[in-house]
C-alpha atoms as a PDB file:
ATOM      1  CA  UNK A   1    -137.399 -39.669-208.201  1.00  0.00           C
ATOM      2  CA  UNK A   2    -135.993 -38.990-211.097  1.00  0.00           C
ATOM      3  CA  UNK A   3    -132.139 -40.218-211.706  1.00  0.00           C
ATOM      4  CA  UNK A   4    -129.446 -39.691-214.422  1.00  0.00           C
ATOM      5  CA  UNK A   5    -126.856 -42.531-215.195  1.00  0.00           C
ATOM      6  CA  UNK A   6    -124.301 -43.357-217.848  1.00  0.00           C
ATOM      7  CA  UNK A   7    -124.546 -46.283-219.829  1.00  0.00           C
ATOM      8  CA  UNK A   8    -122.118 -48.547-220.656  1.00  0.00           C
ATOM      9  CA  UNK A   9    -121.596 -46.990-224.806  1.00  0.00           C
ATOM     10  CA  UNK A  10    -121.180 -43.242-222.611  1.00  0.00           C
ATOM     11  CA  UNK A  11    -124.769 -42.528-223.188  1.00  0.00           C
ATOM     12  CA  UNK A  12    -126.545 -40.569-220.669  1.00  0.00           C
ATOM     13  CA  UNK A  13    -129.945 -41.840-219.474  1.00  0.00           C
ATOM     14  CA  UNK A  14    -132.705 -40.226-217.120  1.00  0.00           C
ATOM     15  CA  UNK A  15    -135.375 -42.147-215.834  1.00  0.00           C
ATOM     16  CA  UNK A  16    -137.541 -43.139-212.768  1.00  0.00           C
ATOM     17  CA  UNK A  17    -135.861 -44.913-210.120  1.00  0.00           C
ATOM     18  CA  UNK A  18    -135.812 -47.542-209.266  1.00  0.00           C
ATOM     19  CA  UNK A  19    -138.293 -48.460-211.863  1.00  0.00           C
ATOM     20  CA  UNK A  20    -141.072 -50.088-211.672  1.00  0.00           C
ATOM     21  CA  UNK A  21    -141.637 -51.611-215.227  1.00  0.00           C
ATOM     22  CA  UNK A  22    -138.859 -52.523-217.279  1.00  0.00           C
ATOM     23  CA  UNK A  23    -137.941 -54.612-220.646  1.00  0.00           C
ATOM     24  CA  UNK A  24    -135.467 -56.593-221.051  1.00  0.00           C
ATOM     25  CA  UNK A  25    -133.909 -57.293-224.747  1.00  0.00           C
ATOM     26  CA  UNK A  26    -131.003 -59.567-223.932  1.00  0.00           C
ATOM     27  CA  UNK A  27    -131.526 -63.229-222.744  1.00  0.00           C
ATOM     28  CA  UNK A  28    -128.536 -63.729-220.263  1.00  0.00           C
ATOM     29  CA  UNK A  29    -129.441 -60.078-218.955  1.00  0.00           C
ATOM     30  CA  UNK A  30    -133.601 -61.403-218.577  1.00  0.00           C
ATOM     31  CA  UNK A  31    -132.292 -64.142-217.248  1.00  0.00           C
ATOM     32  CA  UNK A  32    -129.561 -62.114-214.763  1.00  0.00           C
ATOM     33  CA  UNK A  33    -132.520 -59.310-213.398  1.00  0.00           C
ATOM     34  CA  UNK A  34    -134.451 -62.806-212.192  1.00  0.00           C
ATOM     35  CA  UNK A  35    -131.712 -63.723-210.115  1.00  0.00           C
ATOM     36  CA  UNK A  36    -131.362 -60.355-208.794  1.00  0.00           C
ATOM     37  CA  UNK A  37    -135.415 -59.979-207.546  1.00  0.00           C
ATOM     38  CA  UNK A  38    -136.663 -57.767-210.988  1.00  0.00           C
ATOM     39  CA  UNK A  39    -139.413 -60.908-211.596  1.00  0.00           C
ATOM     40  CA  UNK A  40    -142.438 -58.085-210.323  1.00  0.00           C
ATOM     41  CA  UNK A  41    -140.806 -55.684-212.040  1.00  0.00           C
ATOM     42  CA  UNK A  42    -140.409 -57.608-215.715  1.00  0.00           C
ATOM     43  CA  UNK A  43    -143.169 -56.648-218.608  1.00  0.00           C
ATOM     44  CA  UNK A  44    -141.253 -57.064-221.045  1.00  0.00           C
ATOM     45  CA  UNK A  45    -138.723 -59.763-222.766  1.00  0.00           C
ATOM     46  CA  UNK A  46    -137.689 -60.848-226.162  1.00  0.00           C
ATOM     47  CA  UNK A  47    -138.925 -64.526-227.383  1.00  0.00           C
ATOM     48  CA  UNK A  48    -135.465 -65.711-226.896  1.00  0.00           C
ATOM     49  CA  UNK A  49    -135.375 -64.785-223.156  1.00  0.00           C
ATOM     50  CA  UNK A  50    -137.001 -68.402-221.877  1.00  0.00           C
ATOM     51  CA  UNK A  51    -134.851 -68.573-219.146  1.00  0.00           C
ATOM     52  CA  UNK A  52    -135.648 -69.375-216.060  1.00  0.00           C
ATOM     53  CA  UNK A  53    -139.052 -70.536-216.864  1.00  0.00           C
ATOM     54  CA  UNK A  54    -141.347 -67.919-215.623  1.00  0.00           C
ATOM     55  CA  UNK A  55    -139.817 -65.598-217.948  1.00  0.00           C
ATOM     56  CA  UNK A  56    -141.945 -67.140-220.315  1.00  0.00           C
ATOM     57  CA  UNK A  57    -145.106 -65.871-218.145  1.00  0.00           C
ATOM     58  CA  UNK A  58    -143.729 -62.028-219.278  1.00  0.00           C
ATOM     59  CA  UNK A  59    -145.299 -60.632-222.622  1.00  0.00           C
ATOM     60  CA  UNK A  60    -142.942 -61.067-225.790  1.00  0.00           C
ATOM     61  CA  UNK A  61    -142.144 -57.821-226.943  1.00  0.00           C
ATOM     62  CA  UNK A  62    -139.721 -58.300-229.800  1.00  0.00           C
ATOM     63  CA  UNK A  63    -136.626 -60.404-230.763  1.00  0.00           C
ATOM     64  CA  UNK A  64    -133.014 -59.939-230.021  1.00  0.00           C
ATOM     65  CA  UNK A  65    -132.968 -57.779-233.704  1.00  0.00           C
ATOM     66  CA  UNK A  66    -136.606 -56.966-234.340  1.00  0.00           C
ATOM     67  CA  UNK A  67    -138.935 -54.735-232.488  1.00  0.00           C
ATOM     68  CA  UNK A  68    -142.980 -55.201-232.121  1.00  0.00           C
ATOM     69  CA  UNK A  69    -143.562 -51.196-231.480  1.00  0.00           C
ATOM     70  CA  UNK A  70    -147.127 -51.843-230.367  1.00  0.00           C
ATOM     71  CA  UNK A  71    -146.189 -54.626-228.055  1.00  0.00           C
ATOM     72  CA  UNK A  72    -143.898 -52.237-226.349  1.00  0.00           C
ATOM     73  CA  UNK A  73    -145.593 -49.319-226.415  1.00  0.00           C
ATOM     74  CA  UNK A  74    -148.877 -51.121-224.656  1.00  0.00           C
ATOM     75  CA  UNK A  75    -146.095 -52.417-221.784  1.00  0.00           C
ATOM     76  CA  UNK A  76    -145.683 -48.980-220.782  1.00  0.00           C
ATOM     77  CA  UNK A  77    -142.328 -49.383-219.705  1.00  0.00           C
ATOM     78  CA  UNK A  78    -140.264 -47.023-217.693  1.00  0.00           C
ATOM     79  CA  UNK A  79    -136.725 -48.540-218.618  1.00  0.00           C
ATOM     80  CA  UNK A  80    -135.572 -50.475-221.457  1.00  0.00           C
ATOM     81  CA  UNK A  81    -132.586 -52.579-220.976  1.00  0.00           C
ATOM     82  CA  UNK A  82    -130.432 -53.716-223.811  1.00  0.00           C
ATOM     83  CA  UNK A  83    -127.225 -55.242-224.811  1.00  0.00           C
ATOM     84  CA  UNK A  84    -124.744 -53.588-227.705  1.00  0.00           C
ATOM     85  CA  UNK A  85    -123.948 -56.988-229.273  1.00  0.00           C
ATOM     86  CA  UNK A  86    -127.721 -58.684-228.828  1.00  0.00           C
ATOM     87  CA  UNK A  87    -129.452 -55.677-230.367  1.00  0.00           C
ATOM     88  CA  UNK A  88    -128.711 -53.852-233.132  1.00  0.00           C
ATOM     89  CA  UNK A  89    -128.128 -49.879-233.361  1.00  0.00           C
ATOM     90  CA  UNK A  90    -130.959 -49.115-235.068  1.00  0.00           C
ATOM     91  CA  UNK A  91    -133.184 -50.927-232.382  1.00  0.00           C
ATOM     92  CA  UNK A  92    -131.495 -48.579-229.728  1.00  0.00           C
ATOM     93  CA  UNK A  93    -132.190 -45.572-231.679  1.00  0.00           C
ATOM     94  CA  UNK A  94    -136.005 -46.294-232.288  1.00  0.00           C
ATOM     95  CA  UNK A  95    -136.758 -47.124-228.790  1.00  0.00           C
ATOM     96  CA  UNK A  96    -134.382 -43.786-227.437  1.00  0.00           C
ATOM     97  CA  UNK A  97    -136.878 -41.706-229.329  1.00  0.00           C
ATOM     98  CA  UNK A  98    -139.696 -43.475-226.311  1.00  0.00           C
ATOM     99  CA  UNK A  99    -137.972 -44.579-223.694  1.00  0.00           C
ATOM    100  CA  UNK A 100    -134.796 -44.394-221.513  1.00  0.00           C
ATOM    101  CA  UNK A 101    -132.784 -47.551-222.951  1.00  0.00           C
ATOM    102  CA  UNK A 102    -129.801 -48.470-221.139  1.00  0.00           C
ATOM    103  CA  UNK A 103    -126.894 -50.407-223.072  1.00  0.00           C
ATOM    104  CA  UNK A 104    -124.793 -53.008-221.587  1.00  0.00           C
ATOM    105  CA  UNK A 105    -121.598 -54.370-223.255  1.00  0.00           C
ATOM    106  CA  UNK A 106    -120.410 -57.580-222.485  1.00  0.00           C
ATOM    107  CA  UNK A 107    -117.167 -58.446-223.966  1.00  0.00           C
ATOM    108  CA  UNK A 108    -115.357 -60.364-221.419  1.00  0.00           C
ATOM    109  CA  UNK A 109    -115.540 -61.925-217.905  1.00  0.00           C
ATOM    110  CA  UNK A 110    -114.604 -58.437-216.407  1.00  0.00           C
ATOM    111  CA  UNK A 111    -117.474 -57.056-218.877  1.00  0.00           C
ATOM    112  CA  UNK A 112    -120.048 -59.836-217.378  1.00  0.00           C
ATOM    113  CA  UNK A 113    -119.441 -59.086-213.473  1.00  0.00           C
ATOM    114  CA  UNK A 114    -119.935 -55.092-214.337  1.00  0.00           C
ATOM    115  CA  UNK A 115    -122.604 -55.607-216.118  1.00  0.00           C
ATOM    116  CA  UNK A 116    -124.731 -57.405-213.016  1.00  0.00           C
ATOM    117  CA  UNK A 117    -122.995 -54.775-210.804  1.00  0.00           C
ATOM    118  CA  UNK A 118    -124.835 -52.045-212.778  1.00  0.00           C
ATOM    119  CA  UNK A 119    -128.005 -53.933-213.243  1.00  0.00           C
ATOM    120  CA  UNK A 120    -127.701 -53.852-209.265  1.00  0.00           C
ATOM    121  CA  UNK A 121    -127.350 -50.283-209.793  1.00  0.00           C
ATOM    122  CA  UNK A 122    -129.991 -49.338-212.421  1.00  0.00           C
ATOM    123  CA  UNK A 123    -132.761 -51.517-210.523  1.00  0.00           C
ATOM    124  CA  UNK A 124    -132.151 -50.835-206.887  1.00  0.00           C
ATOM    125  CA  UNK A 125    -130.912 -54.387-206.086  1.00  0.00           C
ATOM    126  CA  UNK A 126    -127.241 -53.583-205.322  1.00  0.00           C
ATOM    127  CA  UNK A 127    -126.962 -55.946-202.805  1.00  0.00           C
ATOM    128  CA  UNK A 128    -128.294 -58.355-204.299  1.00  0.00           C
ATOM    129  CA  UNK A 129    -126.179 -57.644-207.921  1.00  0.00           C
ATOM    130  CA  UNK A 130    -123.138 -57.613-205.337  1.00  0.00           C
ATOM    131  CA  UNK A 131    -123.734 -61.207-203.605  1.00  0.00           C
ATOM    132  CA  UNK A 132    -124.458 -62.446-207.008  1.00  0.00           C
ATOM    133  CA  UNK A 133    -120.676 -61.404-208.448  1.00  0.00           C
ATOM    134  CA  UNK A 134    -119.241 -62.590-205.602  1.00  0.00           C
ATOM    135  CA  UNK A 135    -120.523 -65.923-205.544  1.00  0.00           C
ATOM    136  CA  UNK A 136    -119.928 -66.363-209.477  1.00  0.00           C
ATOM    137  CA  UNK A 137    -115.886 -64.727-208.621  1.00  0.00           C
ATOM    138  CA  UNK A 138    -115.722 -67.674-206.332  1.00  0.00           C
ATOM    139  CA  UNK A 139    -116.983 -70.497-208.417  1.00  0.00           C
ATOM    140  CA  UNK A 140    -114.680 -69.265-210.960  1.00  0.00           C
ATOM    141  CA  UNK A 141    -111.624 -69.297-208.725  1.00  0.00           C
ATOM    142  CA  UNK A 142    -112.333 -72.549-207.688  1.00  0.00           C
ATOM    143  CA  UNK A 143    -112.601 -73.781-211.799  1.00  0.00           C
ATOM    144  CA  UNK A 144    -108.899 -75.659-212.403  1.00  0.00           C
ATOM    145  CA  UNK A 145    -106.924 -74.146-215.166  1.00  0.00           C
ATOM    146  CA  UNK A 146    -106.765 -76.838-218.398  1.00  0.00           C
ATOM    147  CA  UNK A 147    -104.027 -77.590-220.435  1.00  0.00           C
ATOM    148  CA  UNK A 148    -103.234 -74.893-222.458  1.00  0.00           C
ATOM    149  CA  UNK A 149    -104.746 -76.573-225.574  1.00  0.00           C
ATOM    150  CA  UNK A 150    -105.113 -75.183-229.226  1.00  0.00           C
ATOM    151  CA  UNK A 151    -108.869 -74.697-229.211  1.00  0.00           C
ATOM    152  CA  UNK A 152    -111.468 -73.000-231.598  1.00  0.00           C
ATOM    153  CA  UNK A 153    -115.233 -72.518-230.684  1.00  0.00           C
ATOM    154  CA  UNK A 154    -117.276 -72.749-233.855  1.00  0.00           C
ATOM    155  CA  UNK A 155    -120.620 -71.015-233.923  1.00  0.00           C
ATOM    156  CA  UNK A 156    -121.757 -70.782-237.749  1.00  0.00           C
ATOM    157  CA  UNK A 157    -122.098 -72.813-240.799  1.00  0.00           C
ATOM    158  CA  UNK A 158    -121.601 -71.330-244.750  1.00  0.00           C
ATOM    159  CA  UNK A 159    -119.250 -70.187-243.717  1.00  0.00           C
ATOM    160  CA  UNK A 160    -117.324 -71.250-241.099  1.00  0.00           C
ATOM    161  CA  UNK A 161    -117.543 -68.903-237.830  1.00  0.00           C
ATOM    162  CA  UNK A 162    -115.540 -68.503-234.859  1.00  0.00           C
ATOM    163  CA  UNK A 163    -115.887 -66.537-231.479  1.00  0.00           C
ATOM    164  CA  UNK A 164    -112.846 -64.251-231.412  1.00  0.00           C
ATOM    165  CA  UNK A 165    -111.387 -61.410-229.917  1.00  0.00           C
ATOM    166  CA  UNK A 166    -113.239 -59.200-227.717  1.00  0.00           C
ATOM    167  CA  UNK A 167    -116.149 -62.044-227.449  1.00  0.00           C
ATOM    168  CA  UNK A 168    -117.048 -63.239-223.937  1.00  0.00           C
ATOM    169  CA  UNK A 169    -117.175 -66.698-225.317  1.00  0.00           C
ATOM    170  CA  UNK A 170    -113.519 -65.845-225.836  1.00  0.00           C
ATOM    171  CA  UNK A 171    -112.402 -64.728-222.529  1.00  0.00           C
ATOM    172  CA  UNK A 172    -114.227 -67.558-220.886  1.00  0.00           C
ATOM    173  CA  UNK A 173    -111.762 -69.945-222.991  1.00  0.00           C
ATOM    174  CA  UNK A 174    -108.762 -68.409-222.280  1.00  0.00           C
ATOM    175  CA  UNK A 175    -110.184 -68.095-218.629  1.00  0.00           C
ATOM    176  CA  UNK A 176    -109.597 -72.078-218.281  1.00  0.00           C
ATOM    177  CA  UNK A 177    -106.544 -71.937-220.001  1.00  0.00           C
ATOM    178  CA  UNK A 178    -107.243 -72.331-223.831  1.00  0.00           C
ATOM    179  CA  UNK A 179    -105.353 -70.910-226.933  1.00  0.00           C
ATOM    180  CA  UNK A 180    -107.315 -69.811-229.007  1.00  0.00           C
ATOM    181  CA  UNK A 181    -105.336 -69.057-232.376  1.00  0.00           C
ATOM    182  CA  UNK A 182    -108.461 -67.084-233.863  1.00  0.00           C
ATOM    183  CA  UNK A 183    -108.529 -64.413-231.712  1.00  0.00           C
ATOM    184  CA  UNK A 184    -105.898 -62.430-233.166  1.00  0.00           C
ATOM    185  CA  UNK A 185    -108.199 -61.803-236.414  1.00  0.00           C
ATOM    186  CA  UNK A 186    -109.023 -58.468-236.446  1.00  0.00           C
ATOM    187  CA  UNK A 187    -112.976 -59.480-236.781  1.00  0.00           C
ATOM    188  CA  UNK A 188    -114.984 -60.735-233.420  1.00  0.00           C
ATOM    189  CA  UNK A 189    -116.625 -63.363-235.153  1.00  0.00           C
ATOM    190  CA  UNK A 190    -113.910 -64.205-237.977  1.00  0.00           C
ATOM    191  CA  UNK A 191    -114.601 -66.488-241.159  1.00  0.00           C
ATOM    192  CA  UNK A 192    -112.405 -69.106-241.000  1.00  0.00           C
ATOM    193  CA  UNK A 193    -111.888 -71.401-244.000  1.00  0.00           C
ATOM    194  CA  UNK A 194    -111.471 -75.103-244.532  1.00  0.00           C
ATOM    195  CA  UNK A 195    -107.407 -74.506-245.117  1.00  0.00           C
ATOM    196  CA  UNK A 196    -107.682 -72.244-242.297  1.00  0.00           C
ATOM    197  CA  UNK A 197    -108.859 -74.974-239.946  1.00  0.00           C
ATOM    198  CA  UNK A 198    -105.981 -77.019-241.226  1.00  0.00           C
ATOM    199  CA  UNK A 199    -103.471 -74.387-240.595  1.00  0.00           C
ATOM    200  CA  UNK A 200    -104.305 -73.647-237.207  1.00  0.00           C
ATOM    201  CA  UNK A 201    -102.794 -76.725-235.267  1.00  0.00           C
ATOM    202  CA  UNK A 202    -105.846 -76.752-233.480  1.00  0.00           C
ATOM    203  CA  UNK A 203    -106.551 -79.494-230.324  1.00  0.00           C
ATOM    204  CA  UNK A 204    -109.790 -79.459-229.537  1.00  0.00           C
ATOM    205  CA  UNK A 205    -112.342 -77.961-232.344  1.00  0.00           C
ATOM    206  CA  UNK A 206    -116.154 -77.075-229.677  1.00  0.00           C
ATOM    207  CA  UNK A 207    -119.109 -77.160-232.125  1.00  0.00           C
ATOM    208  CA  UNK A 208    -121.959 -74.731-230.426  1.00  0.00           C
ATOM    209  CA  UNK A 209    -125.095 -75.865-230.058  1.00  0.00           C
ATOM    210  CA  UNK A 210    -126.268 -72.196-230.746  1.00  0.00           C
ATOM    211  CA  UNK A 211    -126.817 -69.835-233.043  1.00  0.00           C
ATOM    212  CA  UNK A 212    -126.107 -72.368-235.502  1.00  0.00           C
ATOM    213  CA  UNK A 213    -127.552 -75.826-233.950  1.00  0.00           C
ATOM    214  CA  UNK A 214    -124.558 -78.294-234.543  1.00  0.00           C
ATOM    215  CA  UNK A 215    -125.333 -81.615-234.423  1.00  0.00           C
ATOM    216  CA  UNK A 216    -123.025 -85.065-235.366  1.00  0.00           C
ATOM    217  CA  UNK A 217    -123.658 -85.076-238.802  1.00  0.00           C
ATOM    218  CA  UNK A 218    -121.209 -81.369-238.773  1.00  0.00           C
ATOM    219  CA  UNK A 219    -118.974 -83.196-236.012  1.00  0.00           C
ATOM    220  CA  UNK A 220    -118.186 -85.719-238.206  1.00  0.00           C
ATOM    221  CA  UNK A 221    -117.970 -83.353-241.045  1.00  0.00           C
ATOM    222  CA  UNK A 222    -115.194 -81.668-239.247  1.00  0.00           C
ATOM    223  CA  UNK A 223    -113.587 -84.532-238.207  1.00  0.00           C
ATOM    224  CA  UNK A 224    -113.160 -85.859-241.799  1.00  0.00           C
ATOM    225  CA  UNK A 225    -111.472 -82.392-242.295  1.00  0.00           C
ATOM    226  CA  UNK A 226    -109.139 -82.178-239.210  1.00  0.00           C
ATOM    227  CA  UNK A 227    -108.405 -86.296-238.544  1.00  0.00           C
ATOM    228  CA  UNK A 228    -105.836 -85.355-235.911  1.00  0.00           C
ATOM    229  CA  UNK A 229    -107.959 -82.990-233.852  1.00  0.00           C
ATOM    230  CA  UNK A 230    -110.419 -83.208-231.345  1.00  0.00           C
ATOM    231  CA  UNK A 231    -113.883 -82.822-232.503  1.00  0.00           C
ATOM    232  CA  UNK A 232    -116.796 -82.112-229.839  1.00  0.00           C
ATOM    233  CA  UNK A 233    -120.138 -80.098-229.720  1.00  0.00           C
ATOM    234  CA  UNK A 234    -121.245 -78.105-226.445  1.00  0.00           C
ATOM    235  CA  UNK A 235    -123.881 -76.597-224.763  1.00  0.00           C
ATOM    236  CA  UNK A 236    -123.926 -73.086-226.588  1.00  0.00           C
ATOM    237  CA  UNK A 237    -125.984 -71.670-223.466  1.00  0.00           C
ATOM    238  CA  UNK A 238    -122.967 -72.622-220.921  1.00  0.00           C
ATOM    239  CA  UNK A 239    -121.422 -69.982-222.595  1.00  0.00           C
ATOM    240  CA  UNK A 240    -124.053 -67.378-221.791  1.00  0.00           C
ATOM    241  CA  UNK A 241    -122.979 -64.426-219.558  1.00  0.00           C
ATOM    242  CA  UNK A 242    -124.327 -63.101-216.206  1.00  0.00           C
ATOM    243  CA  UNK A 243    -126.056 -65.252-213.482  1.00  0.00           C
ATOM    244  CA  UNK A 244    -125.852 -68.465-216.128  1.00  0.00           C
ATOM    245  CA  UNK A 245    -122.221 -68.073-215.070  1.00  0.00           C
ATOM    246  CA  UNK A 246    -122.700 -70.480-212.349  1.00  0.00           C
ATOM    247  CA  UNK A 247    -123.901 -73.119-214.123  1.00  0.00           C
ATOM    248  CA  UNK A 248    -121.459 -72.238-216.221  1.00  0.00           C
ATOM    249  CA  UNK A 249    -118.493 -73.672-213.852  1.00  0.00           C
ATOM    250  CA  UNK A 250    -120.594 -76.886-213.118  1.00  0.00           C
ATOM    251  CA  UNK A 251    -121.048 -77.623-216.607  1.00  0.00           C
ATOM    252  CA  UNK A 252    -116.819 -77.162-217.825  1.00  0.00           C
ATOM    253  CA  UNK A 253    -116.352 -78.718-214.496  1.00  0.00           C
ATOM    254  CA  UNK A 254    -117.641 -82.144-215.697  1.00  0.00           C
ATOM    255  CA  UNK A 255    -117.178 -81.356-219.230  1.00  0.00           C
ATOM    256  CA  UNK A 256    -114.642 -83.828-220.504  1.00  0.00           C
ATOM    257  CA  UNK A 257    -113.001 -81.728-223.111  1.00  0.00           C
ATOM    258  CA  UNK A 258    -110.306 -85.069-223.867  1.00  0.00           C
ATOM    259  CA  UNK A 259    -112.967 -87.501-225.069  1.00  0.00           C
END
């Protein structure tokens, strides 16, 4: 039958439900419609979407800012799922013109558990969405609260980039009790400067292991810079949203953010 929904960016989409082939241009929502039983119905992913492994076994369709039209168009896909932030606006206008595209937004933790509600929604595996909030609400409540250290999460190099305001990585921060002193730029991903750094007071300084891949040679770079601070890299994919959530918890459970 045919169904009408509303998007996440207010857009109205009609489409087949529930569908039966669908593409998926965001790796922690590929990774999410897995969880939630969409493996049959999966024809489509983006080269970054690896997780879990037999995601790799779907067709490779495009990249999280680059489209391969005839890739897409020979997956014949009833429903094109996408993410404001992973994909760009021109992406989401080119497919429209083809296909019903529904846009997530993920901002926040609130962001992440209605974004697998309505995945629930859009595919037909509410129940399944639902069990899979819950059990990530409960992990999280379970998490203890660290000390409210001075802490900025570094994901770029020339220049110097931050998650800030209205970033999940953000919210998952403050979530375990961080401060985190570059939020209140008025840019998402700020660039922050070597004085900057300085300025801050900062505790703890996380070096992400994605987009940009930091490795020692940049910890001890920053270390050099900030002698009094805290200088660690992460797992950049602990910080993914949606089902990755709960390995999320096991990973800053035994994360020892004092070393």
């Amino acid at each position: 039958m045919r169904k009408e929904i509303t998007d996440h960016l207010g857009r109205t989409i009609v489409y087949e439900f529930p569908p039966k082939r669908v593409i998926s241009l965001c790796p922690g929502i590929t990774e999410t419609l897995f969880a939630i039983g969409l493996e049959d119905e999966l024809v489509g992913r983006t080269r970054y979407c690896i997780y879990p492994v037999e995601a790799k076994e779907i067709p490779a369709v495009a990249g999280t800012k680059d489209l391969q039209l005839d890739k897409i168009h020979a997956a014949k896909p009833d429903l094109i799922i996408m993410e404001k932030e992973e994909n760009t606006k021109e992406m989401v206008d080119t497919l429209s013109a083809f296909y019903p595209v529904y846009v997530a937004e993920v901002q926040t933790i609130d962001d992440a558990y209605r974004m697998i509600t309505d995945m629930g929604a859009v595919t037909d595996r509410q129940k399944e969405a639902d069990s899979l909030v819950t059990n990530i609400q409960q992990a999280f409540a379970e998490l203890p609260a660290l000390p409210a250290a001075r802490v900025a999460y570094v994901i770029w190099k020339k220049p110097y980039m931050v998650a800030g305001k209205d970033t999940y990585i953000n919210s998952l921060l403050q979530k375990i009790g961080f401060v985190t002193p570059f939020a209140y730029s008025d840019d998402r991903y700020p660039v922050v400067t070597e004085e900057q750094f300085k300025k801050a007071q900062l505790d703890l300084v996380l070096l992400s292991s994605e987009p940009y891949p930091f490795k020692e040679k940049q910890q001890l770079q920053f270390q050099e810079m900030l002698p009094d601070t805290t200088i660690q890299l992460i797992d950049g994919e602990m910080f993914w949203y949606g089902v990755r959530m709960l390995q999320s918890v096991n990973y800053l459970q035994k994360y020892d953010f004092n070393s």
